[in-house]
Protein backbone atom coordinates (compact mmCIF):
# COMPACT_ATOMS: atom_id res chain seq x y z
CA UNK A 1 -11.27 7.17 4.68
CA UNK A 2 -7.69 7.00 3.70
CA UNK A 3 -7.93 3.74 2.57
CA UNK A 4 -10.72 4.56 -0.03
CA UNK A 5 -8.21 7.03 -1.60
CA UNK A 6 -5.33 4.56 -1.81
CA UNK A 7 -7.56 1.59 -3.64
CA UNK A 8 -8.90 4.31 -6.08
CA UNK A 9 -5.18 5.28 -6.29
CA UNK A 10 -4.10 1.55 -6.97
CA UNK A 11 -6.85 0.81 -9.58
CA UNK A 12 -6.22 3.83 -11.74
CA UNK A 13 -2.28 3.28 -11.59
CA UNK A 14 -3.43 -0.57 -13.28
CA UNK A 15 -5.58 0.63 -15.30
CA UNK A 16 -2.93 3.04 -16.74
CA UNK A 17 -0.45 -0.26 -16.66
CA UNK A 18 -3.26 -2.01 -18.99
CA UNK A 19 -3.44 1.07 -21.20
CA UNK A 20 0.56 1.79 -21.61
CA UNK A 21 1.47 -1.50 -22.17
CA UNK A 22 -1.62 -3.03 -24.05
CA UNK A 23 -2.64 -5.89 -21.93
CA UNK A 24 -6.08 -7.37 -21.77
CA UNK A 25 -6.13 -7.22 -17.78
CA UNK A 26 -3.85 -7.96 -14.47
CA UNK A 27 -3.49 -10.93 -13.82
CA UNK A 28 -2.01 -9.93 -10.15
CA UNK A 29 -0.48 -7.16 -7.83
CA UNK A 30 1.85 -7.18 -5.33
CA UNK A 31 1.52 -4.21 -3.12
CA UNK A 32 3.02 -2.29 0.44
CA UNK A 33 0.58 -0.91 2.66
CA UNK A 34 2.29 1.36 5.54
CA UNK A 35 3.82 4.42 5.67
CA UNK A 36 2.89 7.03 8.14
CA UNK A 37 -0.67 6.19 8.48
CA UNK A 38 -2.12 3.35 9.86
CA UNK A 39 -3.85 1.81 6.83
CA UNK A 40 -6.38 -1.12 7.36
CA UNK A 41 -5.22 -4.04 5.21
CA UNK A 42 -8.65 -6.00 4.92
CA UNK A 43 -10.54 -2.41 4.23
CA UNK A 44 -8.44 -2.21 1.50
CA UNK A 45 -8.54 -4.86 0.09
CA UNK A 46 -12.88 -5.11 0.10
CA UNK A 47 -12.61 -1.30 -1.18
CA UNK A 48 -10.22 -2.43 -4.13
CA UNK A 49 -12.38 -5.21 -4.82
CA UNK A 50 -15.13 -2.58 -4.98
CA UNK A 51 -13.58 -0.11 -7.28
CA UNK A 52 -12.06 -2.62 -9.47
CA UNK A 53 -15.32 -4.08 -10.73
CA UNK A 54 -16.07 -3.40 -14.54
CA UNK A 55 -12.07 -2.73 -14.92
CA UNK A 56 -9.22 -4.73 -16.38
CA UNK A 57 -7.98 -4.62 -13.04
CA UNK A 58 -11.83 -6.81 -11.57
CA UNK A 59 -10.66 -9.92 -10.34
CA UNK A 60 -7.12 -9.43 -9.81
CA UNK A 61 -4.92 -11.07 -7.24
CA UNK A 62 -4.15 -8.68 -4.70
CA UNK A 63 -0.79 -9.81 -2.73
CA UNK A 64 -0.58 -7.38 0.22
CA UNK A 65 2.98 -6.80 2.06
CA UNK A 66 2.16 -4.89 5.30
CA UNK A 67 4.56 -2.35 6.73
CA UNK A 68 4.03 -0.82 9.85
CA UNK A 69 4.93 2.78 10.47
CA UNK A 70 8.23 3.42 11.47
CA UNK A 71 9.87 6.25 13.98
CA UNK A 72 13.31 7.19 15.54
CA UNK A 73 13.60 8.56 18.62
CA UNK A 74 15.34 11.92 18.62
CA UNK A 75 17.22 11.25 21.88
CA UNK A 76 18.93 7.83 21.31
CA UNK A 77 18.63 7.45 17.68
CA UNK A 78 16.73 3.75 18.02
CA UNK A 79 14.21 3.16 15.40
CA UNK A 80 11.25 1.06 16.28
CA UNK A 81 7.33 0.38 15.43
CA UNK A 82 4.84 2.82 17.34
CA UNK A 83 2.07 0.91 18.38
CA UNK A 84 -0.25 4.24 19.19
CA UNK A 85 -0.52 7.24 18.31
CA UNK A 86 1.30 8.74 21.14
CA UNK A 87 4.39 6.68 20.74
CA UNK A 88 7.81 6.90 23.27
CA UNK A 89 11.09 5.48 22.73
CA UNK A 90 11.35 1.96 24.00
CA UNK A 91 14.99 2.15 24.74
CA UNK A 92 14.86 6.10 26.38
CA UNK A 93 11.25 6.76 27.37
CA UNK A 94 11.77 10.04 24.96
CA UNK A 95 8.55 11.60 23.53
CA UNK A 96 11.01 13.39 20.88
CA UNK A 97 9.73 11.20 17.99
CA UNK A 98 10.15 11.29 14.46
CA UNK A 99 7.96 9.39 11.94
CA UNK A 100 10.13 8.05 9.49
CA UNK A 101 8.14 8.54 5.98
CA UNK A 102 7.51 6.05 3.53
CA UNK A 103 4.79 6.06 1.17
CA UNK A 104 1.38 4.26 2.06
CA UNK A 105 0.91 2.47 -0.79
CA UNK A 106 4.06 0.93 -2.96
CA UNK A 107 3.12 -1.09 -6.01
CA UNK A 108 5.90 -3.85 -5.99
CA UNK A 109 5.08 -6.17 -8.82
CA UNK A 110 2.33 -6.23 -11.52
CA UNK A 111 1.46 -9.26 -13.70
CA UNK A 112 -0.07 -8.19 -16.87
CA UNK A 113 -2.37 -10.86 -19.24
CA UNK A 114 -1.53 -9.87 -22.66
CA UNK A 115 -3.88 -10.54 -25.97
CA UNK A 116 -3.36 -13.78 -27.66
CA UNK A 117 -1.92 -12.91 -30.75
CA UNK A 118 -3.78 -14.99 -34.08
């Protein structure tokens, strides 16, 4: 599940945040889901919510931005947002498609607690 491998992704890139700039937790995370693949949003979020626990990243806000794929038809040059996975050109009928890459998972904004000093 590609999903799995992109919440396991997202809580070790926190938990590295955490350690690098010596927080006590996040407080939040602002994210992209998209790309190339089709990435279920609500999966996710319930496996990030899973992987998270007993981390400074367990209870975190998670503020997902969703961004479909992308892909330009070879013939007329119009980009647009497959809706299969067989997609043709809306403007041309043209099966000549190219996926326009992005990555799957974009970290946009992290909100870091830091320790109370005494």
């Amino acid at each position: 599940m590609h999903e799995s491998q992109l919440a396991r992704k997202l809580v070790a890139t926190l938990e590295a945040a955490v350690k690098e700039q010596g927080a006590s937790r996040i407080k939040s995370v602002k994210v992209r889901l998209g790309g190339v693949h089709w990435v279920d949003s609500e999966a996710f979020r319930e496996l990030f919510i899973l992987f998270s626990q007993g981390t400074a990243s367990e209870g975190t806000e998670l503020i997902i931005e969703e961004a479909p794929p992308r892909a330009k038809c070879s013939q007329c040059g119009s980009t647009f947002t497959p809706y299969d996975h067989d997609p043709v050109c809306p403007q041309c009928g043209s099966r000549e498609i190219e996926l326009v890459a992005e990555p799957d998972l974009q970290v946009l904004e992290i909100s870091l607690l830091m320790p109370t000093l005494h």
